[in-house]
PDB file of N, CA and C in Angstrom:
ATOM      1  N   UNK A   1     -11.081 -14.117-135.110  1.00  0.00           N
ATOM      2  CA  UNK A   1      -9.693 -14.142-135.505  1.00  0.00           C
ATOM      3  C   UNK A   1      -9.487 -13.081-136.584  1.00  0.00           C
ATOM      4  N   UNK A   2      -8.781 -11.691-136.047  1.00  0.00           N
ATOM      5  CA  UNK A   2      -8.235 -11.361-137.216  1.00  0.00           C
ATOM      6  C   UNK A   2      -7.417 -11.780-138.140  1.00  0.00           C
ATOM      7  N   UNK A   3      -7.007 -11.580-139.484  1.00  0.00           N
ATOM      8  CA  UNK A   3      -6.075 -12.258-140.675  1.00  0.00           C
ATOM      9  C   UNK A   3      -5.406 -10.765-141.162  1.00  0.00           C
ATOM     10  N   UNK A   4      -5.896  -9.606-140.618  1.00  0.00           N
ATOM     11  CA  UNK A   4      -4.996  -8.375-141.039  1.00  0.00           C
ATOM     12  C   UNK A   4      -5.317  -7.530-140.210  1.00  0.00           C
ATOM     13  N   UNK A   5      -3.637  -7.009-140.017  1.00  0.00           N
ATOM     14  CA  UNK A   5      -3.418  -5.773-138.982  1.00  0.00           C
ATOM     15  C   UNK A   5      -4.809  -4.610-139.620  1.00  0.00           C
ATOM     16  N   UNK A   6      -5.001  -4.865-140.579  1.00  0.00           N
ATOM     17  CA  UNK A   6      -5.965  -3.215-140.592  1.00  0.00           C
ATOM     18  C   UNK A   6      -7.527  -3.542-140.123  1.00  0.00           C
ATOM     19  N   UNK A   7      -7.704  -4.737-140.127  1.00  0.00           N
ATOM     20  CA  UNK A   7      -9.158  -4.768-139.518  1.00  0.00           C
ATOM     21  C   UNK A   7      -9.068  -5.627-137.968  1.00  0.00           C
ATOM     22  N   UNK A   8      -7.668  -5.154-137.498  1.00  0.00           N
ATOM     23  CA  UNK A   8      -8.034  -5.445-136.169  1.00  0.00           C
ATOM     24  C   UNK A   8      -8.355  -4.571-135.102  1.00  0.00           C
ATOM     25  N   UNK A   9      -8.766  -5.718-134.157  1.00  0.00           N
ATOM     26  CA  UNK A   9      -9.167  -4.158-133.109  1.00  0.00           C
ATOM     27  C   UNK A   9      -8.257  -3.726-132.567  1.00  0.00           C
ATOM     28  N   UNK A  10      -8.975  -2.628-131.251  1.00  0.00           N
ATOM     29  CA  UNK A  10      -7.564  -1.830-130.504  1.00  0.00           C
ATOM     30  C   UNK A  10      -6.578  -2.664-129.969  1.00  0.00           C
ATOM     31  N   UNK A  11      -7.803  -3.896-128.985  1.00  0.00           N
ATOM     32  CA  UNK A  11      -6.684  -5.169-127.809  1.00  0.00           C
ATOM     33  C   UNK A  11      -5.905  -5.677-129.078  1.00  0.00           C
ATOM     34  N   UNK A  12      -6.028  -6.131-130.163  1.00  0.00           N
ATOM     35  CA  UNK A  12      -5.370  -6.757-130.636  1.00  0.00           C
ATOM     36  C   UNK A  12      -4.042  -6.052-131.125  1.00  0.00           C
ATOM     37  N   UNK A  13      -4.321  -4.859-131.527  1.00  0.00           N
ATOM     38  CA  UNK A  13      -2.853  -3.756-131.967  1.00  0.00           C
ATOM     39  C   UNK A  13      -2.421  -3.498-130.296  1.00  0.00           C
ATOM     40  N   UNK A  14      -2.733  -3.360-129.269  1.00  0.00           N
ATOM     41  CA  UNK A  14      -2.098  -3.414-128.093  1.00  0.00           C
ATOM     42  C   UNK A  14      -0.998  -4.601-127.545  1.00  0.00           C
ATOM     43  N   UNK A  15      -1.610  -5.856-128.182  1.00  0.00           N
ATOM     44  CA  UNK A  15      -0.727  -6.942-127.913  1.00  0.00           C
ATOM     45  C   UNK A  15       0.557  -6.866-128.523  1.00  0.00           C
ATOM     46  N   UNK A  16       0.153  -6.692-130.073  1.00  0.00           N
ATOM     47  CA  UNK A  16       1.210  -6.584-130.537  1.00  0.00           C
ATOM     48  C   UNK A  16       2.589  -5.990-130.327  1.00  0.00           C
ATOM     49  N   UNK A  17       2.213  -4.379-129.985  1.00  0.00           N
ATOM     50  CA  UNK A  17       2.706  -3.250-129.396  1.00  0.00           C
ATOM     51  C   UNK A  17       3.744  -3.613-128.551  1.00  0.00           C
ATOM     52  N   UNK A  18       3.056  -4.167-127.252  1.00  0.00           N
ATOM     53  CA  UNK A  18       3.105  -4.979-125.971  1.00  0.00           C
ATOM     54  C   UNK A  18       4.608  -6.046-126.498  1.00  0.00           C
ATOM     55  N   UNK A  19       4.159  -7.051-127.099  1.00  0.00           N
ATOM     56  CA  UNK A  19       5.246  -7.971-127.239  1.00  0.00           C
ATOM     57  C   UNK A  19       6.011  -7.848-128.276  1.00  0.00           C
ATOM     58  N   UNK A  20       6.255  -6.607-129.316  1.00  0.00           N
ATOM     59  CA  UNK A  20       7.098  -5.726-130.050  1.00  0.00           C
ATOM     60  C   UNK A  20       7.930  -5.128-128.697  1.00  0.00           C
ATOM     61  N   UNK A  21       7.690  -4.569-127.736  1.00  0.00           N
ATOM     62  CA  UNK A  21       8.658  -4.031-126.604  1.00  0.00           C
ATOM     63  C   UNK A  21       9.106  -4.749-125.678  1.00  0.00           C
ATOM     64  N   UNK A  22       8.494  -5.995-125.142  1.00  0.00           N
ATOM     65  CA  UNK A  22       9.258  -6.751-124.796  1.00  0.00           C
ATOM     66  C   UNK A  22       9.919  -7.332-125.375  1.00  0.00           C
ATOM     67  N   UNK A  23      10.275  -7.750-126.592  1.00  0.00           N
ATOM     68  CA  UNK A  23      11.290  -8.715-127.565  1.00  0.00           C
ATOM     69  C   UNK A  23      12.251  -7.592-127.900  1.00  0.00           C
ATOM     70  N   UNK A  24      12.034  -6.530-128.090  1.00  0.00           N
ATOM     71  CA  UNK A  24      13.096  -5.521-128.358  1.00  0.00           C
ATOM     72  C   UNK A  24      14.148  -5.022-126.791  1.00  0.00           C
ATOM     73  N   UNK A  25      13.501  -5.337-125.746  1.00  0.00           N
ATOM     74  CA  UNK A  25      13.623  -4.905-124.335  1.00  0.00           C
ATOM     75  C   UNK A  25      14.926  -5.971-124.061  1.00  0.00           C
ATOM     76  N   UNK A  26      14.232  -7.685-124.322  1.00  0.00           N
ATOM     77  CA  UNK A  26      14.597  -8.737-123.790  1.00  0.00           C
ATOM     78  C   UNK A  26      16.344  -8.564-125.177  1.00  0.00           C
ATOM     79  N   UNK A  27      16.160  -8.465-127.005  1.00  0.00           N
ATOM     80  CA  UNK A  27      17.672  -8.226-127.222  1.00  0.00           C
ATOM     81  C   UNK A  27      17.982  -7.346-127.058  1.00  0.00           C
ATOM     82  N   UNK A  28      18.276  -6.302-126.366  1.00  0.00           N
ATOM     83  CA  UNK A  28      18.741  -5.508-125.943  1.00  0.00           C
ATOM     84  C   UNK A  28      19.549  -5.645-124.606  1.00  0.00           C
ATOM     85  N   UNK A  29      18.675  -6.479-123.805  1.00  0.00           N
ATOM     86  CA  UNK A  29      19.175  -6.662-122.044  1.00  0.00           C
ATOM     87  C   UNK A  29      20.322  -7.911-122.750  1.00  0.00           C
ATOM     88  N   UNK A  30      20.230  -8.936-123.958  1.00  0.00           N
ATOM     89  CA  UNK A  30      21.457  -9.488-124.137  1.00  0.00           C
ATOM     90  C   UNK A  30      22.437  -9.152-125.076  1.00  0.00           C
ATOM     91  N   UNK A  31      22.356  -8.015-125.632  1.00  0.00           N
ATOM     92  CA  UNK A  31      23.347  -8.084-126.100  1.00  0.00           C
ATOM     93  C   UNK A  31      24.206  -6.741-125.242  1.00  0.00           C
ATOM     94  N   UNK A  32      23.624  -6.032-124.141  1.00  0.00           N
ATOM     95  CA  UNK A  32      24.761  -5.374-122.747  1.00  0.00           C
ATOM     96  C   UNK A  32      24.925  -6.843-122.585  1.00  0.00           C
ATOM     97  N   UNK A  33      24.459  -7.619-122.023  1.00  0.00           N
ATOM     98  CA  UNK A  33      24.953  -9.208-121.224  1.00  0.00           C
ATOM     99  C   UNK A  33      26.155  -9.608-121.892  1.00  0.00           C
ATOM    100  N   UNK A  34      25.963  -9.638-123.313  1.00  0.00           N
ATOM    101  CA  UNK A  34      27.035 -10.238-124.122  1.00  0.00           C
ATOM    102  C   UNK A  34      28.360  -9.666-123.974  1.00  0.00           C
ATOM    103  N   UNK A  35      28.031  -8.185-123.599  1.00  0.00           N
ATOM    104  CA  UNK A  35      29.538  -7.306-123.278  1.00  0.00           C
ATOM    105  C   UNK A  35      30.662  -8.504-122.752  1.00  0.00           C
ATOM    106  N   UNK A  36      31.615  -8.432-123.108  1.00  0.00           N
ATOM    107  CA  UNK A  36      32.894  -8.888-122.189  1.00  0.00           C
ATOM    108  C   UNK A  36      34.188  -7.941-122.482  1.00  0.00           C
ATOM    109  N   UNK A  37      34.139  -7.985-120.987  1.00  0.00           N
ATOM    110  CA  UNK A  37      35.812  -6.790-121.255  1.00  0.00           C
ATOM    111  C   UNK A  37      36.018  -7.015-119.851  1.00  0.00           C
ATOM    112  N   UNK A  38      37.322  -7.109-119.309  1.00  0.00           N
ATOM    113  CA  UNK A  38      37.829  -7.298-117.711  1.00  0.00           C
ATOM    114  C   UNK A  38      38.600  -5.854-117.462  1.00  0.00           C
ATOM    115  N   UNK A  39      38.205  -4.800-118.486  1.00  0.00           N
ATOM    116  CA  UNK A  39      38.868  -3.458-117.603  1.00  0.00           C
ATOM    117  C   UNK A  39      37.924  -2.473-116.824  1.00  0.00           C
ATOM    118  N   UNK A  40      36.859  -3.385-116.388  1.00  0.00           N
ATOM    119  CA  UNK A  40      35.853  -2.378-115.962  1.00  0.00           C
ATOM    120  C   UNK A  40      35.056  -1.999-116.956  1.00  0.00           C
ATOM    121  N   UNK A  41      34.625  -1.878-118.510  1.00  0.00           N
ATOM    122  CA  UNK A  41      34.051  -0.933-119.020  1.00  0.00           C
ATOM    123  C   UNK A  41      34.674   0.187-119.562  1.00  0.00           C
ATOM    124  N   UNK A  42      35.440   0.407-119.224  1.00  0.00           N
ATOM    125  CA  UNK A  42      36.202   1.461-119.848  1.00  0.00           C
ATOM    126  C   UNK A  42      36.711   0.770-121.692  1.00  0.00           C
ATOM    127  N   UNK A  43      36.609   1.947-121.907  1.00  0.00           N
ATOM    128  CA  UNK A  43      37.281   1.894-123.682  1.00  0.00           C
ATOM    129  C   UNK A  43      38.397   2.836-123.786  1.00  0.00           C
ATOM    130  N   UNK A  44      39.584   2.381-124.333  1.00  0.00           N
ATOM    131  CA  UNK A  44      40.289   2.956-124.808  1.00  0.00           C
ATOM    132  C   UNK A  44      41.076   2.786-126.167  1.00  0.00           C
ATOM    133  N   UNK A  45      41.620   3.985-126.306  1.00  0.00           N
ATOM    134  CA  UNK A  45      42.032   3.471-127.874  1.00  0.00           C
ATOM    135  C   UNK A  45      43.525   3.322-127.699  1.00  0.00           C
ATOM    136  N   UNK A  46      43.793   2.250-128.830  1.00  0.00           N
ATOM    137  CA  UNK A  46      45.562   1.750-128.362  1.00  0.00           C
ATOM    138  C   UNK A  46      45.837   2.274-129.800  1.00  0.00           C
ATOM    139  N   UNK A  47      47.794   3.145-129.002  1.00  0.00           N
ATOM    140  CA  UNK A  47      48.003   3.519-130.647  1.00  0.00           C
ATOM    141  C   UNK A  47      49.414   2.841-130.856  1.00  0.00           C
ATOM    142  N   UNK A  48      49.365   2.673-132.290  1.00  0.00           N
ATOM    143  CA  UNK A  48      50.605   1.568-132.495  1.00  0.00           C
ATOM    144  C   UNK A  48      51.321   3.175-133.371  1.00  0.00           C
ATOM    145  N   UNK A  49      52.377   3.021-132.731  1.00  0.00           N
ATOM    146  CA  UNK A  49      53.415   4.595-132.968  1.00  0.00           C
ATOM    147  C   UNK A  49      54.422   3.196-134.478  1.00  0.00           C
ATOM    148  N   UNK A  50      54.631   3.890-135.566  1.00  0.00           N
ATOM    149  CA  UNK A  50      55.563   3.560-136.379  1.00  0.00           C
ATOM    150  C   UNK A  50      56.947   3.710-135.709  1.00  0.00           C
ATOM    151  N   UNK A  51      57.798   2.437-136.628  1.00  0.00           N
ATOM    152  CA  UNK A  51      58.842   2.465-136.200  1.00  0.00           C
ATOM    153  C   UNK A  51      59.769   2.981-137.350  1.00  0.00           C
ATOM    154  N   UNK A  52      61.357   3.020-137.155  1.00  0.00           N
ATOM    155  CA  UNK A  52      61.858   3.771-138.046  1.00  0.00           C
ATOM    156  C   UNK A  52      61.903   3.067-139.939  1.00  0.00           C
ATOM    157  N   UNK A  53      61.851   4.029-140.480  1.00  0.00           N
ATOM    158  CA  UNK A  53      61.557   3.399-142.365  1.00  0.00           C
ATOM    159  C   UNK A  53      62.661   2.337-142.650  1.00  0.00           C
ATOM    160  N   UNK A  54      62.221   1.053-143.079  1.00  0.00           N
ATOM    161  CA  UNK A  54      62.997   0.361-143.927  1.00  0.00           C
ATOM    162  C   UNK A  54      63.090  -0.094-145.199  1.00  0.00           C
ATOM    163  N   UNK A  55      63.802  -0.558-145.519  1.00  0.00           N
ATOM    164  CA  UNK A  55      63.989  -0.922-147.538  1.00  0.00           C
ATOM    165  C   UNK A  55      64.480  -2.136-147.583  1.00  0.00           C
ATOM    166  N   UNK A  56      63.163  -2.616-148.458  1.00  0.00           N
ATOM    167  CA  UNK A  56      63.589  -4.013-148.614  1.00  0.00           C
ATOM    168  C   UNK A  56      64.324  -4.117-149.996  1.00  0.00           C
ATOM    169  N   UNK A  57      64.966  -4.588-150.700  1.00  0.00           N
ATOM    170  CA  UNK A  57      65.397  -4.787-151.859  1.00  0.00           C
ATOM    171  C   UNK A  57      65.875  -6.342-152.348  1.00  0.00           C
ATOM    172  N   UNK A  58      65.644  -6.558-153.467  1.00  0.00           N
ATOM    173  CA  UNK A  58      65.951  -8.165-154.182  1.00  0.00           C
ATOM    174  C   UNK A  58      66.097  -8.074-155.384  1.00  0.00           C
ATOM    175  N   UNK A  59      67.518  -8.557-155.134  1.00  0.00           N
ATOM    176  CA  UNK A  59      68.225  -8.559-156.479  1.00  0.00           C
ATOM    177  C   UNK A  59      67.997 -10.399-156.934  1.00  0.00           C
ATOM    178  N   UNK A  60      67.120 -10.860-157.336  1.00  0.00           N
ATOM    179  CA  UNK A  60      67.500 -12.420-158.012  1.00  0.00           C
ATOM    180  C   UNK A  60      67.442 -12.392-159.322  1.00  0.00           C
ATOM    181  N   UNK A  61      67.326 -11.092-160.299  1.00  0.00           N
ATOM    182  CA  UNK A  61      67.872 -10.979-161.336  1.00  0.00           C
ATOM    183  C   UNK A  61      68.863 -11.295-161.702  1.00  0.00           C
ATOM    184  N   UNK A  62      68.998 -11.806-163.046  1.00  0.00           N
ATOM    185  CA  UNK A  62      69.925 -12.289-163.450  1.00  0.00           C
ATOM    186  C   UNK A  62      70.843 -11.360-164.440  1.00  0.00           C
ATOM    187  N   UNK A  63      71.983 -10.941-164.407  1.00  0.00           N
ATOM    188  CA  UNK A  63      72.871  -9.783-164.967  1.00  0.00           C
ATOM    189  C   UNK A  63      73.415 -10.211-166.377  1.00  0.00           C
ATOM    190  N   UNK A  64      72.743  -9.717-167.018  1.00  0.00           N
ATOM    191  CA  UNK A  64      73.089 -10.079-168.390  1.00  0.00           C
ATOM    192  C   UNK A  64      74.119  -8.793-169.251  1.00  0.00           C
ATOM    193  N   UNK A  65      75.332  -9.414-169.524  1.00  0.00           N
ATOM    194  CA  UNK A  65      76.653  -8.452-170.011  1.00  0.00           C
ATOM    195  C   UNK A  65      76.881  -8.566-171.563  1.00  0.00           C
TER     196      UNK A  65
END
């Protein structure tokens, strides 16, 4: 039984290797899975065009004469 990566052997840094690329392989294949979109895949960008300037104003001051 090794207890540290530096005094292990080759099979043992191979395993590792090995199931470092499958666990990186396997989140990867879910998080494309996780995709959801019903336009096909396609991306587009939506633009929100401004509308014309308004002014708000509030007078609840009280007018002192």
């Amino acid at each position: 039984m090794n207890h540290s990566i530096h005094s292990a052997d080759r099979s043992t840094h191979l395993k590792i290797v090995i199931v470092a690329l499958v666990a990186g392989t396997v989140i990867a294949g879910l998080g494309f899975a996780a995709r959801t979109g019903s336009d096909g895949g396609s991306q587009t960008a939506r633009v929100i065009k401004a509308g014309a300037p308004v002014t708000f104003t509030n007078s609840d001051a009280v007018t002192v004469r």
